[in-house]
C-alpha atoms as a PDB file:
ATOM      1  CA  UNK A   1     121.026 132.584 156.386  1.00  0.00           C
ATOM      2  CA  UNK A   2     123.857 130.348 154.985  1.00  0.00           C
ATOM      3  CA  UNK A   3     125.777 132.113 152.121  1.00  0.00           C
ATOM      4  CA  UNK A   4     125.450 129.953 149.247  1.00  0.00           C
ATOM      5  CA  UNK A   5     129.014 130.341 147.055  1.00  0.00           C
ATOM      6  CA  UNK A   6     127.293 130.418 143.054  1.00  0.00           C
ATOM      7  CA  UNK A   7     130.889 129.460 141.745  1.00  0.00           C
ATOM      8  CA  UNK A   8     130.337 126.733 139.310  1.00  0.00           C
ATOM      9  CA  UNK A   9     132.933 123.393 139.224  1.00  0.00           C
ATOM     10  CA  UNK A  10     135.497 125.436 137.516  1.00  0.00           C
ATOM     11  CA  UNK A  11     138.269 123.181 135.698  1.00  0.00           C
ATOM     12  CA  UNK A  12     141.599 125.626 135.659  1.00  0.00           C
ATOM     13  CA  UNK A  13     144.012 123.727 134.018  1.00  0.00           C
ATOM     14  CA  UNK A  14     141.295 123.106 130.836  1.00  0.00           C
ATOM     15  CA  UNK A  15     140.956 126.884 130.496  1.00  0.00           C
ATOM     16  CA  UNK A  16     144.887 127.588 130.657  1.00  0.00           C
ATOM     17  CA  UNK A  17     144.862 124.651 128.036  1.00  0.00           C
ATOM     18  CA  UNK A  18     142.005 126.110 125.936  1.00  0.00           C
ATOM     19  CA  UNK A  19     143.888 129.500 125.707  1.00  0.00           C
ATOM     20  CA  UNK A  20     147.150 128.623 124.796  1.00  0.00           C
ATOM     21  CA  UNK A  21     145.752 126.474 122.083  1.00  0.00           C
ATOM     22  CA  UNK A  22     144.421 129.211 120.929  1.00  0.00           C
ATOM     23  CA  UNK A  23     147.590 131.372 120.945  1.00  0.00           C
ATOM     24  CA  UNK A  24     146.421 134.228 123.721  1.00  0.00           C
ATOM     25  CA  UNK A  25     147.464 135.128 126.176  1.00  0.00           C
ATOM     26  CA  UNK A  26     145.445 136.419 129.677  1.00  0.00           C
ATOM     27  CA  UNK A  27     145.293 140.324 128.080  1.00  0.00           C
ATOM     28  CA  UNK A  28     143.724 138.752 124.873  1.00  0.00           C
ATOM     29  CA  UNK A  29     140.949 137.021 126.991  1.00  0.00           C
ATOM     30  CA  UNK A  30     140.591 139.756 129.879  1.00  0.00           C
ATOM     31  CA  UNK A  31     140.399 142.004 126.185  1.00  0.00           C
ATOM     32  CA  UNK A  32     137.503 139.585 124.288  1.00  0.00           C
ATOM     33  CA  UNK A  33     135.422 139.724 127.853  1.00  0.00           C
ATOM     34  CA  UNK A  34     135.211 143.282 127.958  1.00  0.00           C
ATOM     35  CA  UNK A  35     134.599 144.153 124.258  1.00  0.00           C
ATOM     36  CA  UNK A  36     132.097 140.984 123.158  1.00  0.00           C
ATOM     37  CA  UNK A  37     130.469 140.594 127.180  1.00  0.00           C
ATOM     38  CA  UNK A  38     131.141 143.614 128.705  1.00  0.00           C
ATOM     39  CA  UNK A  39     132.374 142.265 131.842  1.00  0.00           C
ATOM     40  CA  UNK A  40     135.187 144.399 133.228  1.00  0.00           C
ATOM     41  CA  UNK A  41     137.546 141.929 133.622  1.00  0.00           C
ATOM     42  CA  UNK A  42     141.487 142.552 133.546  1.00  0.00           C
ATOM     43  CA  UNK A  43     144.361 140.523 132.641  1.00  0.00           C
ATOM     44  CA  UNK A  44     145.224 138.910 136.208  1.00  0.00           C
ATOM     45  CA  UNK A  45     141.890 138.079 137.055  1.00  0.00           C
ATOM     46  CA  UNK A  46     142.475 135.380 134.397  1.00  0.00           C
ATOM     47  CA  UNK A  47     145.681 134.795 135.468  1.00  0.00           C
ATOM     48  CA  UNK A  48     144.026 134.216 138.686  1.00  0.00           C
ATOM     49  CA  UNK A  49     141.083 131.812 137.518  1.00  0.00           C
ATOM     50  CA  UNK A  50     143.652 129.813 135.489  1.00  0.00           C
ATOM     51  CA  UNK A  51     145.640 129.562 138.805  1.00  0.00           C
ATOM     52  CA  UNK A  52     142.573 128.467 140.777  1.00  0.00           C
ATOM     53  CA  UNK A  53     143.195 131.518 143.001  1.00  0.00           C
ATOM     54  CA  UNK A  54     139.896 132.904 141.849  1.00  0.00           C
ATOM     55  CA  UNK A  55     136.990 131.459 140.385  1.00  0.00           C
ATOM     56  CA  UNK A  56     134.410 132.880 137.513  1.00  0.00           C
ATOM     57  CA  UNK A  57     130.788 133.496 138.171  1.00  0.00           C
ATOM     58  CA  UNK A  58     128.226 132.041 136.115  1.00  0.00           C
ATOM     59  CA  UNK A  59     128.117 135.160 133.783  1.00  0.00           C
ATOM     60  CA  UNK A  60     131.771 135.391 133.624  1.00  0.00           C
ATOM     61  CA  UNK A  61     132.091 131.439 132.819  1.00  0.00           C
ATOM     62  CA  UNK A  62     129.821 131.070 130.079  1.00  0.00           C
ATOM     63  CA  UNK A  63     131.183 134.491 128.638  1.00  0.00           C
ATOM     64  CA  UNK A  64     134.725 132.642 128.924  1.00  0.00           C
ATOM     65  CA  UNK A  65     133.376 130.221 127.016  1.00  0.00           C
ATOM     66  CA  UNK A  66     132.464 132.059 124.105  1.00  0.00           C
ATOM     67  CA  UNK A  67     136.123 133.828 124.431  1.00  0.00           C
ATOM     68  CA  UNK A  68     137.840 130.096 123.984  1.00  0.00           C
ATOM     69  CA  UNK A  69     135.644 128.909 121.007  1.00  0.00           C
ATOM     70  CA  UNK A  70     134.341 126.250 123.726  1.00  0.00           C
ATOM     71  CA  UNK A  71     131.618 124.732 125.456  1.00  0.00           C
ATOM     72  CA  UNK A  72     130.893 125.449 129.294  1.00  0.00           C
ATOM     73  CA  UNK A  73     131.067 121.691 129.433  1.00  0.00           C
ATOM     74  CA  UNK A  74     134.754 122.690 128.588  1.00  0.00           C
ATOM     75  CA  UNK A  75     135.314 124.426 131.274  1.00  0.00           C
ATOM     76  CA  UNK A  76     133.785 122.592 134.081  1.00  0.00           C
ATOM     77  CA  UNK A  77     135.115 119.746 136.406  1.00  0.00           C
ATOM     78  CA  UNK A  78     133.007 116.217 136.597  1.00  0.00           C
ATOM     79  CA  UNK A  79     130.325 117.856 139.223  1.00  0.00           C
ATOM     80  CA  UNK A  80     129.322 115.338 141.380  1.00  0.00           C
ATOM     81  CA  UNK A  81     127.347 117.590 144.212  1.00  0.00           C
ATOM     82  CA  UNK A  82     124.065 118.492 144.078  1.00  0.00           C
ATOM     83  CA  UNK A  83     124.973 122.251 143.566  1.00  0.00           C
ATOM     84  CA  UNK A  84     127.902 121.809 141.297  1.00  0.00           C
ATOM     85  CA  UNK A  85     124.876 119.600 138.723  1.00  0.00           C
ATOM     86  CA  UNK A  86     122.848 122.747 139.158  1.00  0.00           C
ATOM     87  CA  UNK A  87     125.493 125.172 138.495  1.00  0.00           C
ATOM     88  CA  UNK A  88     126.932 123.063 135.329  1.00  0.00           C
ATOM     89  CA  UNK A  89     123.272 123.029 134.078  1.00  0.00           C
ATOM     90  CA  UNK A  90     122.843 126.748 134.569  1.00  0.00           C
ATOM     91  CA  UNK A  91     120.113 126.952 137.081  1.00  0.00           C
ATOM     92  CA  UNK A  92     119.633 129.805 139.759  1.00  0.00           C
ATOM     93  CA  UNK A  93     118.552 127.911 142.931  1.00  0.00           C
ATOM     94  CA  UNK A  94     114.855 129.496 142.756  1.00  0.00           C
ATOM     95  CA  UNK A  95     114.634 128.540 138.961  1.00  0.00           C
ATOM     96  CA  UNK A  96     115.366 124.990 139.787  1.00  0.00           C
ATOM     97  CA  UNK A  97     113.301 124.704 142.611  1.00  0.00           C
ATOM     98  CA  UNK A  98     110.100 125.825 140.629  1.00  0.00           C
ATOM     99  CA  UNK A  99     110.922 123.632 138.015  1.00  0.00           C
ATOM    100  CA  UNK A 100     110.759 120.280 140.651  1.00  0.00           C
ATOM    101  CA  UNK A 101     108.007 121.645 143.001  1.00  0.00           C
ATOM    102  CA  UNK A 102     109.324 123.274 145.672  1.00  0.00           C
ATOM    103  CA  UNK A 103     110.125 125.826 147.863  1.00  0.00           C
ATOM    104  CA  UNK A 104     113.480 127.257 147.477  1.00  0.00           C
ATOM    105  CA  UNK A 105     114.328 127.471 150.963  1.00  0.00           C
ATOM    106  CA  UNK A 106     113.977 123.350 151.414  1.00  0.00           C
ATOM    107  CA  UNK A 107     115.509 122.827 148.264  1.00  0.00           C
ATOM    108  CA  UNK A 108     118.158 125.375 149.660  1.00  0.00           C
ATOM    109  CA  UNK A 109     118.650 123.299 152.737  1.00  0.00           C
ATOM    110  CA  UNK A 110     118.743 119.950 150.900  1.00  0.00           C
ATOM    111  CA  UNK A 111     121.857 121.183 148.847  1.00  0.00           C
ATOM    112  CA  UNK A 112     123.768 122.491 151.617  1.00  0.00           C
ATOM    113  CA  UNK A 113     123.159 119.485 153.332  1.00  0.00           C
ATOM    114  CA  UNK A 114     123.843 117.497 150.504  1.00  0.00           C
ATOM    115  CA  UNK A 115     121.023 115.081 151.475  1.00  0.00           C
ATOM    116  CA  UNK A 116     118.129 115.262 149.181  1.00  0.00           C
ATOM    117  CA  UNK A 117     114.531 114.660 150.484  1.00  0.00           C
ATOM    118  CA  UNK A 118     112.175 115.136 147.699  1.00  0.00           C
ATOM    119  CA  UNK A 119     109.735 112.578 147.119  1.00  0.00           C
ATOM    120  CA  UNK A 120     109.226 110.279 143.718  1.00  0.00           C
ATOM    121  CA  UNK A 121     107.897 112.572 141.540  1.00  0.00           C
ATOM    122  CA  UNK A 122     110.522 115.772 142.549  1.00  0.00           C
ATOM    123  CA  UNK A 123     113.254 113.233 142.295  1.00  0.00           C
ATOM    124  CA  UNK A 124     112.490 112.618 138.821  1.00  0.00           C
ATOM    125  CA  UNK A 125     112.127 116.206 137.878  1.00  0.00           C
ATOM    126  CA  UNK A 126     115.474 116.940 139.233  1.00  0.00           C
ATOM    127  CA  UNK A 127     117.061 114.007 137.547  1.00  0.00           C
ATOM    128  CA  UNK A 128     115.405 115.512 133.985  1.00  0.00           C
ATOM    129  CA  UNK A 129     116.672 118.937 134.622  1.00  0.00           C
ATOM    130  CA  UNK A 130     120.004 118.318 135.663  1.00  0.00           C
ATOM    131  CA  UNK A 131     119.821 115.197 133.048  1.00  0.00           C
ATOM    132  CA  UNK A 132     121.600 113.154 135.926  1.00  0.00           C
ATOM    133  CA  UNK A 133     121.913 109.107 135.053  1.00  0.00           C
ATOM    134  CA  UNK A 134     120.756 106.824 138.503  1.00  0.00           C
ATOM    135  CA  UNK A 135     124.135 106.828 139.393  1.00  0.00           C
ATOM    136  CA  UNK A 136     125.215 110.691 138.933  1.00  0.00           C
ATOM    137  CA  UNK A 137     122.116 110.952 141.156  1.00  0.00           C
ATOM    138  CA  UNK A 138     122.428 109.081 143.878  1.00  0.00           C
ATOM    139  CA  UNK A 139     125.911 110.653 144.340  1.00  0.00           C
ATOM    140  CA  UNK A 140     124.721 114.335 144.035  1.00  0.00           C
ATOM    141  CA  UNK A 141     121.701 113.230 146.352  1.00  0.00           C
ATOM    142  CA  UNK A 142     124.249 111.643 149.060  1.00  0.00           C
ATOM    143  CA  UNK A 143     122.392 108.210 149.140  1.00  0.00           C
ATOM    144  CA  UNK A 144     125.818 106.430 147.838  1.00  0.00           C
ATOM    145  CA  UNK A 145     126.332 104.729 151.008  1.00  0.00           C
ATOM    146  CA  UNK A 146     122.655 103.568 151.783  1.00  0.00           C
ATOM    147  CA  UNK A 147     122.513 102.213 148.257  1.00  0.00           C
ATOM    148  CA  UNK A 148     125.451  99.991 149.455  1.00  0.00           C
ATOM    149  CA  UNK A 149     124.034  99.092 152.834  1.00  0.00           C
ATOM    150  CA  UNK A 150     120.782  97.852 150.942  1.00  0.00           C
ATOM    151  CA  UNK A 151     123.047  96.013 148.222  1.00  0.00           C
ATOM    152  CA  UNK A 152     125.020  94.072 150.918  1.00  0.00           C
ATOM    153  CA  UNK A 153     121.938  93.153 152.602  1.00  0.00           C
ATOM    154  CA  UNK A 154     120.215  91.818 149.918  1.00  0.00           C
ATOM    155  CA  UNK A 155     123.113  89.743 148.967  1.00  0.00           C
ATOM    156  CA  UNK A 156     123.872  88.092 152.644  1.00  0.00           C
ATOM    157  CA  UNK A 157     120.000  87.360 153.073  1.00  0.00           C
ATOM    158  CA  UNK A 158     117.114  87.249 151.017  1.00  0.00           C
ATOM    159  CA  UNK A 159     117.266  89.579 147.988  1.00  0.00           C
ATOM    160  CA  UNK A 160     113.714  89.715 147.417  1.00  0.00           C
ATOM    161  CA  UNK A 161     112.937  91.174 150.406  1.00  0.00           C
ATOM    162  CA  UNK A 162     115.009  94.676 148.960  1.00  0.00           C
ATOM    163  CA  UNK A 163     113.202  95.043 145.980  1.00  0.00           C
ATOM    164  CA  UNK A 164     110.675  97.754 147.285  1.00  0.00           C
ATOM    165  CA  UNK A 165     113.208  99.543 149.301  1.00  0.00           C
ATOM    166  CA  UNK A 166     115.361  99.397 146.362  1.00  0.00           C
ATOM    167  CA  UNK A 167     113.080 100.787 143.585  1.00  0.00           C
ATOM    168  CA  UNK A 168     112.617 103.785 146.205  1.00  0.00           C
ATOM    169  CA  UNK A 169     116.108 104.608 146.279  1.00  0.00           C
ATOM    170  CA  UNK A 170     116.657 103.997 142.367  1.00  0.00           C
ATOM    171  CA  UNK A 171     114.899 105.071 139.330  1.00  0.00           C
ATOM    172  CA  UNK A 172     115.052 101.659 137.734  1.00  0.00           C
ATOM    173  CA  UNK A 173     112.151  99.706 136.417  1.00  0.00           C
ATOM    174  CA  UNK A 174     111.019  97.153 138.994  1.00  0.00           C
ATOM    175  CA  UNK A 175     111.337  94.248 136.888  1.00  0.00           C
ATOM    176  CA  UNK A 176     115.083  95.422 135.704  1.00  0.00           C
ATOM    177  CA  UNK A 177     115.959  95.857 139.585  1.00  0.00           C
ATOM    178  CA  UNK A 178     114.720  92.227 140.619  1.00  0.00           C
ATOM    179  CA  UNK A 179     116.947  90.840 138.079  1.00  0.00           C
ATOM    180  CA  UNK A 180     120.252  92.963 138.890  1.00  0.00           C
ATOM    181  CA  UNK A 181     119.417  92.323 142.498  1.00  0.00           C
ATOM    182  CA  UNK A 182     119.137  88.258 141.827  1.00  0.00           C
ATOM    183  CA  UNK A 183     122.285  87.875 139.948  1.00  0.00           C
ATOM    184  CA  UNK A 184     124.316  89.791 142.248  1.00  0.00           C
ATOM    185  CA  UNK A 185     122.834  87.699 144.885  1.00  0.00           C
ATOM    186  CA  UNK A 186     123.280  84.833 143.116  1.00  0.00           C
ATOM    187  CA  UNK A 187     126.880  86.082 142.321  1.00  0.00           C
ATOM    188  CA  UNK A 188     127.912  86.368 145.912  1.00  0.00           C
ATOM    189  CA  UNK A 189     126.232  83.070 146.794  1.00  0.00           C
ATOM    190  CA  UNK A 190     128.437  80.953 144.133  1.00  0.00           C
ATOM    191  CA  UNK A 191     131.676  83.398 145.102  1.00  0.00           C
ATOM    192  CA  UNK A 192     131.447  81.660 148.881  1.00  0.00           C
ATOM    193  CA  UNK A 193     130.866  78.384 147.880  1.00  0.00           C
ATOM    194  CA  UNK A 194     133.619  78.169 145.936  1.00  0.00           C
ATOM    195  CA  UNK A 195     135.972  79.483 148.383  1.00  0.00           C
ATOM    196  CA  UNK A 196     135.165  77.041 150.160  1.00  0.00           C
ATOM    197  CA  UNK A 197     134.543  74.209 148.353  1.00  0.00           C
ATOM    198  CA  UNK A 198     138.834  74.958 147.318  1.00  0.00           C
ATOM    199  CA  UNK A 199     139.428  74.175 150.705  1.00  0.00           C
ATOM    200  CA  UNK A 200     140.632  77.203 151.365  1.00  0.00           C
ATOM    201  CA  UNK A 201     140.112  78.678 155.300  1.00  0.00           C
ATOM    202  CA  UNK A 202     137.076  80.336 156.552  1.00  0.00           C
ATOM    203  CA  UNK A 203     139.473  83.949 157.049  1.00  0.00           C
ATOM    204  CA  UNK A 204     140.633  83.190 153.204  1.00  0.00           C
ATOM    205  CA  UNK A 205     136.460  83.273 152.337  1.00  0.00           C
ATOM    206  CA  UNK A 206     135.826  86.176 154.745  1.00  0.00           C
ATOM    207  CA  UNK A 207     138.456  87.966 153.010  1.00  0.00           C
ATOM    208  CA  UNK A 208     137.382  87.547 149.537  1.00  0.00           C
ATOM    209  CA  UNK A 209     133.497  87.585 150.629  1.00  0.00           C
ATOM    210  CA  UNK A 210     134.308  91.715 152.190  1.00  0.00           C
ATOM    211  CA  UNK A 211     136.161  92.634 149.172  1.00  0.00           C
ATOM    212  CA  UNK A 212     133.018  91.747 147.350  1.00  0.00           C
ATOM    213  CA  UNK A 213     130.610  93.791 149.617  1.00  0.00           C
ATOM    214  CA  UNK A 214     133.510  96.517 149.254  1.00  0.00           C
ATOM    215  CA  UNK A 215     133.243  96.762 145.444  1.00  0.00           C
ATOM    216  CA  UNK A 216     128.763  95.782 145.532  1.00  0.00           C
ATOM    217  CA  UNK A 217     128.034  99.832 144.271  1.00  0.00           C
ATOM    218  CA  UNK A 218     130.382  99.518 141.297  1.00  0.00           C
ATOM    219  CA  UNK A 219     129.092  95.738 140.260  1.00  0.00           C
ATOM    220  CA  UNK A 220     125.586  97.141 140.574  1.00  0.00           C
ATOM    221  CA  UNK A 221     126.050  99.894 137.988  1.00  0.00           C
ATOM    222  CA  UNK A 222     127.837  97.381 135.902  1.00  0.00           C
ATOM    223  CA  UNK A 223     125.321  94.731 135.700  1.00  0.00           C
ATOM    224  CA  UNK A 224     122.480  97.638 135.791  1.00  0.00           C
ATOM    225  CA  UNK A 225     123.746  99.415 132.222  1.00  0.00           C
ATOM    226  CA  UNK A 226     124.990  96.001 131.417  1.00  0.00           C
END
């Protein structure tokens, strides 16, 4: 069985930051966790977390929390994993994986995998309980790199033909994702002709034509919330 580590995306410099601000030092924190959560926790073990040497559990980090005058959010780094989402959000892994439909063993094997599997209607559940936007959720679900494979296809051929593909990967309406799709086709399209039509050299329009199929994920998001 893989050991799964339950420490959530702690942010060290924020809590360092949080405390001084407060005027306390480690003892005063180490002193608030024992007496208002009862966790037996002692001056350098804060030291410690602050240092990134050590890392709170989820007990100890939302009882930190309450110590600062914070919010977890606070406390946390941007997750961007599947299990640093559930973590920030609070979820065990069996908790999570009843709320979607599943067993916890292939949910289990998903996150350590870091490539999700669930089908349409366990892909939206997650997404609600982890409240992940399309884009935080194709990263935590490791589909970043097909998204742009299918994006760069679309653009160098016919888009129309990755509209269905497209509204599998995506949780987009359909109509929405046919327009995004045709303008950044449409975009690309009217890029190369006018490289060209500047008389500038066919390596001169490769060049700027890859840098544009480099940067297709960002200019999706941008004309998809646009």
């Amino acid at each position: 069985m893989p050991v799964h580590h339950e420490s959530p995306p702690f942010d060290a410099p924020a809590a360092r930051r949080l405390r001084e601000a407060l005027g306390m030092a480690p003892g005063h924190v180490a002193y608030g966790l024992r007496a208002q959560y009862g966790l037996q926790v002692n001056p350098d073990t804060v030291a410690a977390w602050e240092r990134g040497l050590l890392f709170p559990t989820s007990r100890e980090l939302t009882a930190l929390a309450g110590v600062l005058w914070c919010s977890l959010a606070d406390l946390l780094i941007t997750a961007t994993t599947l299990r640093e989402h559930r973590l920030a959000q609070g979820y065990a892994p069996d908790d999570l994986a009843r709320r979607i439909g599943m067993e916890v063993s292939a949910y289990l094997r998903m996150e350590d995998a870091s490539r999700w599997r669930g089908n349409e209607r366990q892909s939206a559940a997650l997404a609600e309980a982890l409240a992940l936007t399309p884009a935080a959720f194709l990263t935590a679900t490791g589909r970043d790199e097909e998204l742009a494979d299918l994006l760069r296809s679309a653009v160098t051929t016919r888009w129309q033909a990755y509209v269905r593909p497209a509204a599998k990967l995506l949780a987009l309406p359909r109509p929405h994702l046919e327009d995004v799709l045709e303008q950044l086709h449409s975009d690309y399209q009217a890029q190369m002709v006018s490289t060209l039509s500047w008389g500038r050299t066919s390596s001169t329009a490769g060049d700027e034509g890859r840098a544009f199929l480099d940067g297709i994920v960002p200019r999706f998001w941008e004309l998809a919330h646009g």
